[in-house]
PDB file of N, CA and C in Angstrom:
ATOM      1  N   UNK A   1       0.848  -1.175   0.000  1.00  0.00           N
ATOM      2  CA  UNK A   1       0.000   0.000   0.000  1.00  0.00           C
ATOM      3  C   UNK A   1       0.891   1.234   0.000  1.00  0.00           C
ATOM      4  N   UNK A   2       0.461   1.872  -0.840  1.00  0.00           N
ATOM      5  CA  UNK A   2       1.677   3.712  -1.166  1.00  0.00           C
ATOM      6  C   UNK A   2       0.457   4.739  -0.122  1.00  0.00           C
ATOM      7  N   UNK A   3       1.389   5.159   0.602  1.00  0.00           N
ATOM      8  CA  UNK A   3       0.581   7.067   1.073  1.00  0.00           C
ATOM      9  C   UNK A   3       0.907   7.877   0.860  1.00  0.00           C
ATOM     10  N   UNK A   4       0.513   8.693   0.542  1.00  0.00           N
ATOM     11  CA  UNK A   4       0.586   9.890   0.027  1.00  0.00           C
ATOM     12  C   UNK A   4      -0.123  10.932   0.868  1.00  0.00           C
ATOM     13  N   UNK A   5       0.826  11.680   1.217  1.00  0.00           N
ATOM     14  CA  UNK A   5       0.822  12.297   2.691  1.00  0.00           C
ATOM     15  C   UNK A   5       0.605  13.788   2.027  1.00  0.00           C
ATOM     16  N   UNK A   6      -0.481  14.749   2.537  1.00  0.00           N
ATOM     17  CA  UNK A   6       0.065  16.263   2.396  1.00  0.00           C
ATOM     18  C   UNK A   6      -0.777  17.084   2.793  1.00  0.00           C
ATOM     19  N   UNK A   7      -0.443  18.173   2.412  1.00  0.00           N
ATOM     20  CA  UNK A   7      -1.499  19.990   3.557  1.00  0.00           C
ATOM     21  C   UNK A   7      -2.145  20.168   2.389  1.00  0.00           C
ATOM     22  N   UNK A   8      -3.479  20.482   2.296  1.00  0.00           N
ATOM     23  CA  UNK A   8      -4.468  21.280   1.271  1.00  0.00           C
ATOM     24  C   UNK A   8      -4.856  22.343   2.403  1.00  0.00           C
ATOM     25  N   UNK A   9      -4.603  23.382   2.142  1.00  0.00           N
ATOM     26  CA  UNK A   9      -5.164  24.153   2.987  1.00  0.00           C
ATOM     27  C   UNK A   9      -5.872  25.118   2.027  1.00  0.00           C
ATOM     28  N   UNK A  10      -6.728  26.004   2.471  1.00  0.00           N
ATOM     29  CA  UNK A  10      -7.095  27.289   2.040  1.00  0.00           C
ATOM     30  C   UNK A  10      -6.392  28.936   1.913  1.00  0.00           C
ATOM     31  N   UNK A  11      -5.695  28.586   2.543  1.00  0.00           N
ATOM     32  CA  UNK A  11      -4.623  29.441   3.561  1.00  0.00           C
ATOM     33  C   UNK A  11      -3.145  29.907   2.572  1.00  0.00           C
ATOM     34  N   UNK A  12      -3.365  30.692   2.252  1.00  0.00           N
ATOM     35  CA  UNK A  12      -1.796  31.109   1.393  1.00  0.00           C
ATOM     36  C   UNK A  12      -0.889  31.908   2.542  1.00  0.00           C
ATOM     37  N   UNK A  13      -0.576  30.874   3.350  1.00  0.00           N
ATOM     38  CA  UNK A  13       0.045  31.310   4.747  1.00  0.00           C
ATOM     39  C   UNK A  13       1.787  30.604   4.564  1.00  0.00           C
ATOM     40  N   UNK A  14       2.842  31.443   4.654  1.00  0.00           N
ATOM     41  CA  UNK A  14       4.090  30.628   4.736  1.00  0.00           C
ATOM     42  C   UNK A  14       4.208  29.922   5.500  1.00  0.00           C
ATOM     43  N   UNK A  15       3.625  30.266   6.926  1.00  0.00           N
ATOM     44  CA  UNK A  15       3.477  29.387   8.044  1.00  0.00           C
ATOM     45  C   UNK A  15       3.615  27.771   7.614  1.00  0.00           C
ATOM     46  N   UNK A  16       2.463  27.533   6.682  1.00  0.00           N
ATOM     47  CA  UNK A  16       1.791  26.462   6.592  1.00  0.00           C
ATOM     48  C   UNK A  16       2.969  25.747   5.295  1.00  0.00           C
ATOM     49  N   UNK A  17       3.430  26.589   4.482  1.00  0.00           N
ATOM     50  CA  UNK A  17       4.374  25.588   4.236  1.00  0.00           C
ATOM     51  C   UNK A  17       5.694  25.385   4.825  1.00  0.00           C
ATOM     52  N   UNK A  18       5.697  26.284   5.398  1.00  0.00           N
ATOM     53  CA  UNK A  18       7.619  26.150   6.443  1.00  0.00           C
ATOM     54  C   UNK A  18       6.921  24.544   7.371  1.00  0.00           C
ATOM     55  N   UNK A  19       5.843  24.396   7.815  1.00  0.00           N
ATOM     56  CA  UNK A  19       5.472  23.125   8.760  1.00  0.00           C
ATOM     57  C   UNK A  19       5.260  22.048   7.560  1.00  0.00           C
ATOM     58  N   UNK A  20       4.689  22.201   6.594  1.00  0.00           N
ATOM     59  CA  UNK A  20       4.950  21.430   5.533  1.00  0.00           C
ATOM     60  C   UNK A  20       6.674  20.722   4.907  1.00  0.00           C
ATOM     61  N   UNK A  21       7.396  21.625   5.264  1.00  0.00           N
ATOM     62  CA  UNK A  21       8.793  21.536   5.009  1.00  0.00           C
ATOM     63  C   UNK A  21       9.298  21.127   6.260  1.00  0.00           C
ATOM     64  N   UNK A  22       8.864  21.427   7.580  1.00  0.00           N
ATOM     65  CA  UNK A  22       9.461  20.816   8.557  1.00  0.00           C
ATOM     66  C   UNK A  22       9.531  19.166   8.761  1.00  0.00           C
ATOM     67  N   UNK A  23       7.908  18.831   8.546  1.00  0.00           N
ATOM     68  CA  UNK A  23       7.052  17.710   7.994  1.00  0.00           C
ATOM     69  C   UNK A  23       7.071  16.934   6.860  1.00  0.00           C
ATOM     70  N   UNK A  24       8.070  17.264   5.909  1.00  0.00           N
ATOM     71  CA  UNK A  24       8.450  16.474   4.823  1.00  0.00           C
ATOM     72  C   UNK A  24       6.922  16.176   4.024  1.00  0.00           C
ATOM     73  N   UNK A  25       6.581  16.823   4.442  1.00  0.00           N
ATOM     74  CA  UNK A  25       4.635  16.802   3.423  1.00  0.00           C
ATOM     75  C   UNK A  25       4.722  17.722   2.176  1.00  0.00           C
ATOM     76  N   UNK A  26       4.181  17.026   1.185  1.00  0.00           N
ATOM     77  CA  UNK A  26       3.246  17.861   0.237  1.00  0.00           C
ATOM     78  C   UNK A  26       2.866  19.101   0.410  1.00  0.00           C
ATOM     79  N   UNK A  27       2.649  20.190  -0.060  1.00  0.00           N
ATOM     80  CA  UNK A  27       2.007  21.501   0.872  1.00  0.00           C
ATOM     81  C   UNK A  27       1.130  21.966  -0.576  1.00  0.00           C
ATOM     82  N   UNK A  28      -0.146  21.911  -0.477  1.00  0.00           N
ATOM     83  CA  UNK A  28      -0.916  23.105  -1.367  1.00  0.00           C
ATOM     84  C   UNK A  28      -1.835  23.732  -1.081  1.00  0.00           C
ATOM     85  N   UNK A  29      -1.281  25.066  -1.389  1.00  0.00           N
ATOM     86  CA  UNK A  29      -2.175  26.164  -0.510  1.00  0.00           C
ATOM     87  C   UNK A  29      -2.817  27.125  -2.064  1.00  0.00           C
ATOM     88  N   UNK A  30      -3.878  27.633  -0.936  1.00  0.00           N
ATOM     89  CA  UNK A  30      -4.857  28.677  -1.540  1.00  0.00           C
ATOM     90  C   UNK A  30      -6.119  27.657  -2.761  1.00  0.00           C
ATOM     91  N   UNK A  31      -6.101  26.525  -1.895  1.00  0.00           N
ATOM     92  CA  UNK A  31      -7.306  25.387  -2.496  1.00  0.00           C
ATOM     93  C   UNK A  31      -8.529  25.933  -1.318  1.00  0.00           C
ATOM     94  N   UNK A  32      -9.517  26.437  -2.864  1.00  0.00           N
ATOM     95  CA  UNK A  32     -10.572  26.472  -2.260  1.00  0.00           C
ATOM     96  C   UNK A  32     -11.439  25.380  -1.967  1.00  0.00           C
ATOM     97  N   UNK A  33     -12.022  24.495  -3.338  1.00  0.00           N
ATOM     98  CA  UNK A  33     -12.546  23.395  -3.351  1.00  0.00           C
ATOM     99  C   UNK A  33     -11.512  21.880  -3.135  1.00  0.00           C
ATOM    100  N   UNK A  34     -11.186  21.800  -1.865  1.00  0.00           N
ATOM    101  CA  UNK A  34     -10.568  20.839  -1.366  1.00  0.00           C
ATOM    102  C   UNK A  34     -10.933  19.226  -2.153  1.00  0.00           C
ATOM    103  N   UNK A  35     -12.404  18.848  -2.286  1.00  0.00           N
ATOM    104  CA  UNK A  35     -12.789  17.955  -2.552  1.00  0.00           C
ATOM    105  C   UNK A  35     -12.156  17.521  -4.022  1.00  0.00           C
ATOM    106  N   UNK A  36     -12.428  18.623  -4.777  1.00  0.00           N
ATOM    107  CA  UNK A  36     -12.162  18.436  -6.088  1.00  0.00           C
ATOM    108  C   UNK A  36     -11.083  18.721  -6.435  1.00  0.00           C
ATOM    109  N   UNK A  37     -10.254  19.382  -5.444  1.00  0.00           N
ATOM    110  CA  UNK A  37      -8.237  19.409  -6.044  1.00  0.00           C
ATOM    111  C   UNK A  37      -8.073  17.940  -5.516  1.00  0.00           C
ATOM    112  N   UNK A  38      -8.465  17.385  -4.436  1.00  0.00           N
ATOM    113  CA  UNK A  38      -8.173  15.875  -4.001  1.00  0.00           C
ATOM    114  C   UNK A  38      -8.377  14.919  -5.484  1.00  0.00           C
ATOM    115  N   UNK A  39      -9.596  15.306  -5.547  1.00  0.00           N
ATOM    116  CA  UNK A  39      -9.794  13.735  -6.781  1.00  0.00           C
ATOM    117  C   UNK A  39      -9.300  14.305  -8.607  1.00  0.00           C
ATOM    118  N   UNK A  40      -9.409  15.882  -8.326  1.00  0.00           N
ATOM    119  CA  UNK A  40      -8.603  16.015 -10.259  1.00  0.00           C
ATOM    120  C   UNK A  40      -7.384  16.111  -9.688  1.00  0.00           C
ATOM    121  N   UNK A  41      -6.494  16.713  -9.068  1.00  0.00           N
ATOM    122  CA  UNK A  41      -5.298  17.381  -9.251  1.00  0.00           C
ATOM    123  C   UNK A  41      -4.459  16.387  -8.751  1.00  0.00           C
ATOM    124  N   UNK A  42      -5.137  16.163  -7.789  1.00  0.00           N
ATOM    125  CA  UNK A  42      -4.006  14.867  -7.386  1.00  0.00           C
ATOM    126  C   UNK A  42      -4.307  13.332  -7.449  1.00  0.00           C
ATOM    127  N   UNK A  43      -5.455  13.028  -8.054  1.00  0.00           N
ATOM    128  CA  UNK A  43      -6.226  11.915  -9.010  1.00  0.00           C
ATOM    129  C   UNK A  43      -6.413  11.215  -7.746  1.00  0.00           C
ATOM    130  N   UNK A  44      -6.772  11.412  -6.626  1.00  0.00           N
ATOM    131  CA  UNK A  44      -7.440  10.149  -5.816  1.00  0.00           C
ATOM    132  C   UNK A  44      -8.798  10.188  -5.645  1.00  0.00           C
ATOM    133  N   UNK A  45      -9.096   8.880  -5.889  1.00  0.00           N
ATOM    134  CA  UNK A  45     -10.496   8.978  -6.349  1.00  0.00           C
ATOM    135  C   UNK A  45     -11.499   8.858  -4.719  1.00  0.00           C
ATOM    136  N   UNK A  46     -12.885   9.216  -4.642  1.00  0.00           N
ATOM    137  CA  UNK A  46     -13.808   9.427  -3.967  1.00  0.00           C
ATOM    138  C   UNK A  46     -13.558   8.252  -3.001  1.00  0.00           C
ATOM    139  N   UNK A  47     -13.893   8.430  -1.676  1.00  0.00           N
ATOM    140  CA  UNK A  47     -13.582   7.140  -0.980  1.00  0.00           C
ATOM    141  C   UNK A  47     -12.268   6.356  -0.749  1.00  0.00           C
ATOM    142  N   UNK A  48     -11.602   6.643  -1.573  1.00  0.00           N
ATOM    143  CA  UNK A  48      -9.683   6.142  -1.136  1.00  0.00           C
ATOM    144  C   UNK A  48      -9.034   7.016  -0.214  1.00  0.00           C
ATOM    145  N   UNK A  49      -9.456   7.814   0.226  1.00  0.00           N
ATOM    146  CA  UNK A  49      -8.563   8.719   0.958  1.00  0.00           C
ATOM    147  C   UNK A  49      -9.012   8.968   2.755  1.00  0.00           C
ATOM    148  N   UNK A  50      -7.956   9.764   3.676  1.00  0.00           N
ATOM    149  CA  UNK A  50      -8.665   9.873   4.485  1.00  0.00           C
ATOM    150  C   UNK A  50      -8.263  11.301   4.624  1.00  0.00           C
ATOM    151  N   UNK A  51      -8.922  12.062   5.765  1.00  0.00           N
ATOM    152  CA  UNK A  51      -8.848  13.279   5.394  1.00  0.00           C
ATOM    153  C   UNK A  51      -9.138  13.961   7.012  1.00  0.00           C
ATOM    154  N   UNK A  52      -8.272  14.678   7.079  1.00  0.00           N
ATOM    155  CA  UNK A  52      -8.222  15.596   8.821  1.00  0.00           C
ATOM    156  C   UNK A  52      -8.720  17.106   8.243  1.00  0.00           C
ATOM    157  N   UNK A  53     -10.028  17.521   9.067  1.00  0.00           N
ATOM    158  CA  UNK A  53     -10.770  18.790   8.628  1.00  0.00           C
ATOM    159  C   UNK A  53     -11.075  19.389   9.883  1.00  0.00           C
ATOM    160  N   UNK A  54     -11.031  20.866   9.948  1.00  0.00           N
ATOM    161  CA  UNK A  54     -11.500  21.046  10.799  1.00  0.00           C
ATOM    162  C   UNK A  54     -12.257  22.638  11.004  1.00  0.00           C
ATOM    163  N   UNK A  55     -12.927  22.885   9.781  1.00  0.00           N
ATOM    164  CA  UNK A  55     -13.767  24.013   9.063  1.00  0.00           C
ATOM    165  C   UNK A  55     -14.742  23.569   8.420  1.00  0.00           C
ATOM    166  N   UNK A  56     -15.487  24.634   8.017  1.00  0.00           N
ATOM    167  CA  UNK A  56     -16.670  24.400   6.908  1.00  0.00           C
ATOM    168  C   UNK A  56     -16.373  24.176   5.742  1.00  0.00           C
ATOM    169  N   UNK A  57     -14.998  24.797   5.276  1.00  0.00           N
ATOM    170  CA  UNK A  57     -14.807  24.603   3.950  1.00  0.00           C
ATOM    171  C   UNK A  57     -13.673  23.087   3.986  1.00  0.00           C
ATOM    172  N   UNK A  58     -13.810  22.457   4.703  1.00  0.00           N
ATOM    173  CA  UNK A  58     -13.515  20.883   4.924  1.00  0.00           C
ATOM    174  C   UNK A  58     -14.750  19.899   4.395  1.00  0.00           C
ATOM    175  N   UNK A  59     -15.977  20.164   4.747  1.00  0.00           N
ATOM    176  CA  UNK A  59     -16.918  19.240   4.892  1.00  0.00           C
ATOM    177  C   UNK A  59     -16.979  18.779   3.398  1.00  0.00           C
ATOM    178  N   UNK A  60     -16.889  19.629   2.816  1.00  0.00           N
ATOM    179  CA  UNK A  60     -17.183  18.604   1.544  1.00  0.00           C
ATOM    180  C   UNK A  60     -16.460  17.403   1.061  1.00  0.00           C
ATOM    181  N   UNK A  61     -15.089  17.804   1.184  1.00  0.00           N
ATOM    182  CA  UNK A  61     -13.781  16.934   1.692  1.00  0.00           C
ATOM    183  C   UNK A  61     -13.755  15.575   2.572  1.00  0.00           C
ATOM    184  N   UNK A  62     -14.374  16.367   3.466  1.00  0.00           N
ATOM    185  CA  UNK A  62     -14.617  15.151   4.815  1.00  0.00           C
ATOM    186  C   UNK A  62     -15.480  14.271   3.983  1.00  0.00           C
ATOM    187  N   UNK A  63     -16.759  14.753   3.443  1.00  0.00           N
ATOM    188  CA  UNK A  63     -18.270  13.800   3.128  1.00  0.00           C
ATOM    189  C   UNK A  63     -17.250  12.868   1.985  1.00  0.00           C
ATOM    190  N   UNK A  64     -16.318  13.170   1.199  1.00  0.00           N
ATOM    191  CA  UNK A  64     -15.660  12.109  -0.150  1.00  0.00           C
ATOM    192  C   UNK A  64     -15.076  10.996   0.455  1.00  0.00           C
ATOM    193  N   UNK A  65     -14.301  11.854   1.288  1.00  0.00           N
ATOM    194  CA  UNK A  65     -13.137  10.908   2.199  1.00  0.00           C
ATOM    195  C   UNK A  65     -13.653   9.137   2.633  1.00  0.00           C
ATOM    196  N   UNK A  66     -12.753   8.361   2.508  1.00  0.00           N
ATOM    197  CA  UNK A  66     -13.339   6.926   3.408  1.00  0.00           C
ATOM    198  C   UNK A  66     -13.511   7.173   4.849  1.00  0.00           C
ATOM    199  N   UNK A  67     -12.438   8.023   5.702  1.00  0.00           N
ATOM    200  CA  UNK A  67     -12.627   8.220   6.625  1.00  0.00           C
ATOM    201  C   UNK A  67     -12.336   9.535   6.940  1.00  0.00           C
ATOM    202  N   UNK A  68     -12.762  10.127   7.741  1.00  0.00           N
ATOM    203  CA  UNK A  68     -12.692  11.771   8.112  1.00  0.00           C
ATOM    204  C   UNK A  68     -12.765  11.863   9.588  1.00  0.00           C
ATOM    205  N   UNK A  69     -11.410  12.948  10.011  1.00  0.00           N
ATOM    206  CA  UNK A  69     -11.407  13.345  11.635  1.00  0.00           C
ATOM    207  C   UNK A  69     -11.152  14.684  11.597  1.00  0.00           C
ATOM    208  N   UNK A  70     -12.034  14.735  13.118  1.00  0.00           N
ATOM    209  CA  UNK A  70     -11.718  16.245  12.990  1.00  0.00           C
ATOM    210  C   UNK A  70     -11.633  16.068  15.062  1.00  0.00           C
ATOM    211  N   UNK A  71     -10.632  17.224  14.892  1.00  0.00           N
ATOM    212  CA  UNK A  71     -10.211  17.599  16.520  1.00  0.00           C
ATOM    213  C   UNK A  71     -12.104  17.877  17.395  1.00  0.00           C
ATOM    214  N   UNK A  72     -11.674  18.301  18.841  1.00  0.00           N
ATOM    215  CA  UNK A  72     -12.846  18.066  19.565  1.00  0.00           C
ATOM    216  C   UNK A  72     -13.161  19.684  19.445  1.00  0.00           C
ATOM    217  N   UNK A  73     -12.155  20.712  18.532  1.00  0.00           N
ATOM    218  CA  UNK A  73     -12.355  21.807  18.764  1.00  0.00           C
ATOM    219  C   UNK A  73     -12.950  22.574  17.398  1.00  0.00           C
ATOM    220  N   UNK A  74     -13.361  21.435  16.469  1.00  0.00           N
ATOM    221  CA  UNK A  74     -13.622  21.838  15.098  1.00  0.00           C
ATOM    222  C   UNK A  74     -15.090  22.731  14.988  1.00  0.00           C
ATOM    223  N   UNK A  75     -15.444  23.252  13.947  1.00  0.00           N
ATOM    224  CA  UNK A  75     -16.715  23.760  13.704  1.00  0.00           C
ATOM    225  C   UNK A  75     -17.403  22.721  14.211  1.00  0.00           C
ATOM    226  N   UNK A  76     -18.752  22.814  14.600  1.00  0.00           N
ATOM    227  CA  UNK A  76     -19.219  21.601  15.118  1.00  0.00           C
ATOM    228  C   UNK A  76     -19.719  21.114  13.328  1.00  0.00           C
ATOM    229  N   UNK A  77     -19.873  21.771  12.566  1.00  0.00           N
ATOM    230  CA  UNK A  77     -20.822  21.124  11.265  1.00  0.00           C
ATOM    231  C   UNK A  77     -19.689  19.670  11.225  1.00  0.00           C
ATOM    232  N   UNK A  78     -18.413  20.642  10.916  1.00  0.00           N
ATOM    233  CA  UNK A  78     -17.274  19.571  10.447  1.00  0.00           C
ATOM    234  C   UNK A  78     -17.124  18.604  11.143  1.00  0.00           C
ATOM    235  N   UNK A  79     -17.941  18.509  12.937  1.00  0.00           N
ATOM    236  CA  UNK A  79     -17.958  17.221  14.012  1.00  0.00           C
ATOM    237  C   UNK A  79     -18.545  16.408  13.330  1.00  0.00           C
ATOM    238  N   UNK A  80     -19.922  17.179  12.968  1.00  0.00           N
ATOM    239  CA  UNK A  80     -21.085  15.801  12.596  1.00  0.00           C
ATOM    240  C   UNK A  80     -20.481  15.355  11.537  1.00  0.00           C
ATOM    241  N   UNK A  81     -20.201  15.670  10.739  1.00  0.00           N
ATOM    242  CA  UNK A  81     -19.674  14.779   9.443  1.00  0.00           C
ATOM    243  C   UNK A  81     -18.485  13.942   9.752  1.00  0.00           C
ATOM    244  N   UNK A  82     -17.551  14.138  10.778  1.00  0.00           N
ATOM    245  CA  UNK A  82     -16.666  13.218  10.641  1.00  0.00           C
ATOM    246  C   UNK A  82     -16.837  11.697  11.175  1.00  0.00           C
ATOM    247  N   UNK A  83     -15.836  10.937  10.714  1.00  0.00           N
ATOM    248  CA  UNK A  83     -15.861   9.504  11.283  1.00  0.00           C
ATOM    249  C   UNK A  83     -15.238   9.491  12.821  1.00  0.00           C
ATOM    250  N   UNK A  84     -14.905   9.939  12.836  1.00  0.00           N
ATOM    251  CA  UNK A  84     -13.913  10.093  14.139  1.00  0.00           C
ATOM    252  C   UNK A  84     -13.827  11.503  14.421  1.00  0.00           C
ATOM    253  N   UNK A  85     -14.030  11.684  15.914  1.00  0.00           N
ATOM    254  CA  UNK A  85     -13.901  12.854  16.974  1.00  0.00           C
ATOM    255  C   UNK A  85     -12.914  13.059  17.513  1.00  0.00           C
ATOM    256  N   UNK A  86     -11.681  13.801  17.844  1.00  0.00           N
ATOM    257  CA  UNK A  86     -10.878  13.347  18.912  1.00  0.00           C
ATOM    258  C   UNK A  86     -10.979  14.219  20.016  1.00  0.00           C
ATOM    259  N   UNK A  87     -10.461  13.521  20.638  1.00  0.00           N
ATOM    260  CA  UNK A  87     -10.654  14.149  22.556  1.00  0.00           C
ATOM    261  C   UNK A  87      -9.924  15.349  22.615  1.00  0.00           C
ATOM    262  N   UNK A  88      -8.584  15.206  21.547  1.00  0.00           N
ATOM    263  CA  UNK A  88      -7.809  16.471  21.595  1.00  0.00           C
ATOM    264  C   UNK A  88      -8.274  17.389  20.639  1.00  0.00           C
ATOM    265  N   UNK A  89      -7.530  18.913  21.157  1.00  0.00           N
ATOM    266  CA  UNK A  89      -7.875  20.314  20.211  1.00  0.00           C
ATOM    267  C   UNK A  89      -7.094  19.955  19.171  1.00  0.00           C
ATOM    268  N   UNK A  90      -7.150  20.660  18.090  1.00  0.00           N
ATOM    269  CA  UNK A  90      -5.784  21.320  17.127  1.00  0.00           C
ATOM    270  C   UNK A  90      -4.799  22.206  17.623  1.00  0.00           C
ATOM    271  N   UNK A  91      -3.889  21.241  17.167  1.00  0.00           N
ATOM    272  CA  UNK A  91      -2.323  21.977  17.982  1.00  0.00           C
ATOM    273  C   UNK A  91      -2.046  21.198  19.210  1.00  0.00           C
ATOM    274  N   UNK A  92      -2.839  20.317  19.505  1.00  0.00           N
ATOM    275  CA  UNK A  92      -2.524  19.833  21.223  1.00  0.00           C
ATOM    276  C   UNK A  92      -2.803  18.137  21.340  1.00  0.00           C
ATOM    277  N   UNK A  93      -2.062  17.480  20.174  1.00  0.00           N
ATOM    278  CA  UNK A  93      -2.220  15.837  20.135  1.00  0.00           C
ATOM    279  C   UNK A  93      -2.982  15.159  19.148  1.00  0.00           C
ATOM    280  N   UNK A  94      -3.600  16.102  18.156  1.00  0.00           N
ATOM    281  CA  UNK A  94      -5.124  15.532  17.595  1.00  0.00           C
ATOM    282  C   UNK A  94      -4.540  14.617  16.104  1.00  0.00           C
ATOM    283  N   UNK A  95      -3.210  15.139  15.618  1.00  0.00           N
ATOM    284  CA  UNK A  95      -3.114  14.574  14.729  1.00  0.00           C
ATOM    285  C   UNK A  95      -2.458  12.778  15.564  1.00  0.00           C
ATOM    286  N   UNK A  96      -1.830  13.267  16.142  1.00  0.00           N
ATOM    287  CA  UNK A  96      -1.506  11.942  16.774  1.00  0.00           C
ATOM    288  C   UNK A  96      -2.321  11.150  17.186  1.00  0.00           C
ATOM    289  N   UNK A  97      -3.242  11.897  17.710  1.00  0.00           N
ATOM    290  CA  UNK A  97      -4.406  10.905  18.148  1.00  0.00           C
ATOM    291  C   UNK A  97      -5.284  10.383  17.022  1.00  0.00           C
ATOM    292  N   UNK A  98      -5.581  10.975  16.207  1.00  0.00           N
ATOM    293  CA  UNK A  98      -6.348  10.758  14.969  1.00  0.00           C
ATOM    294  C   UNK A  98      -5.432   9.693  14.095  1.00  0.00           C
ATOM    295  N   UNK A  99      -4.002   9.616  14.129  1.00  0.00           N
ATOM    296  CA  UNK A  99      -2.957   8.404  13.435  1.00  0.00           C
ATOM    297  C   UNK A  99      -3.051   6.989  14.168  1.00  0.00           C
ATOM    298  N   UNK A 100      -3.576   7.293  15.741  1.00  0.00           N
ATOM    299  CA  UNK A 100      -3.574   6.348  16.583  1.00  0.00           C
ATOM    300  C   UNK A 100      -4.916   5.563  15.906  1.00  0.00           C
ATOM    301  N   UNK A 101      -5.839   6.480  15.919  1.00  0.00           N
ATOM    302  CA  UNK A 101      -7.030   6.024  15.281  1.00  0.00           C
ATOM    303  C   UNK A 101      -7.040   5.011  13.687  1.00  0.00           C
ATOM    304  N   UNK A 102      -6.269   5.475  13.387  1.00  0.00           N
ATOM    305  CA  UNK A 102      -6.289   4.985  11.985  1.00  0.00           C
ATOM    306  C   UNK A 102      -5.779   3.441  12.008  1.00  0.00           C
ATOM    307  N   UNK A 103      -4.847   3.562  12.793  1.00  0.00           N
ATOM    308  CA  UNK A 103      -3.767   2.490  13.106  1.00  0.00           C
ATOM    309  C   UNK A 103      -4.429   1.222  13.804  1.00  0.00           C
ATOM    310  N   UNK A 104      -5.403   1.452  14.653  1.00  0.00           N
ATOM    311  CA  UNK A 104      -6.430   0.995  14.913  1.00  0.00           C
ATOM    312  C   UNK A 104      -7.016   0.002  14.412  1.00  0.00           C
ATOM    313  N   UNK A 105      -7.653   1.003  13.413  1.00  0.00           N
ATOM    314  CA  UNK A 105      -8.179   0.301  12.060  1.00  0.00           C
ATOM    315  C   UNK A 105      -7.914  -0.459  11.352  1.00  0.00           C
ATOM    316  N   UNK A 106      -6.026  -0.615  11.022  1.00  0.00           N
ATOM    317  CA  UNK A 106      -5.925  -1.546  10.241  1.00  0.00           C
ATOM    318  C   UNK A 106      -5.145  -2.411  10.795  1.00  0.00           C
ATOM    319  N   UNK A 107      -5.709  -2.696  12.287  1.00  0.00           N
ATOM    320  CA  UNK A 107      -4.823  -3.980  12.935  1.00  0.00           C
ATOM    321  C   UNK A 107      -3.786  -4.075  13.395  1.00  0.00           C
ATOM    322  N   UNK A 108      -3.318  -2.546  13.483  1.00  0.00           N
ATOM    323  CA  UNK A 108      -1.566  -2.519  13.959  1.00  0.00           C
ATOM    324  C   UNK A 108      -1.988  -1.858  15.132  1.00  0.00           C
ATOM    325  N   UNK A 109      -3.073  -1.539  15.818  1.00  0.00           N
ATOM    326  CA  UNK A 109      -2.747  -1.055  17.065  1.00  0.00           C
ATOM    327  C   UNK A 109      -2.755  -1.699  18.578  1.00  0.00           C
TER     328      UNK A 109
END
């Protein structure tokens, strides 16, 4: 199985790619329609992917995704739609916790 790891953000923030570069991730910024740069631009199709959101302009993203998390501090819209909740905020464990989650899933945890 290949992953393909990276930031879609909305955000034309350097911030976000200097942590992208810290992170050895992918970084593309100033994506409005998240859903649809996921499945044209970077060809993964509906349902293969998983996806960490934690805005309104996530949900559409989240709804494609196989699985979708969002921190305990997200918009609440972006709660209800996800597969997973985590106990932690953003910025304070959530991606870790949300990897724990995943890991879970496929029998390695």
């Amino acid at each position: 199985m290949q992953l393909r790891l990276a930031i879609v953000s909305k955000e034309r923030n350097e911030i976000v790619q200097i942590r992208a570069r810290k992170l050895r991730l992918e970084c593309f910024t100033g994506v409005d329609d998240k859903a649809n740069f996921i499945t044209s631009r970077c060809k993964v199709s509906q349902k293969s992917y998983i996806y960490f959101g934690n805005d309104i302009n996530d949900i559409e993203a989240m709804n494609h995704a196989a699985i979708s998390l969002a921190p305990n501090d997200a918009e609440p819209r972006a709660k209800d739609v996800a597969t997973f909740v985590g106990k932690s905020s953003g910025g304070n464990g959530f991606v870790r916790e949300g990897l724990e989650y995943i890991r879970s899933l496929i029998g390695r945890g």
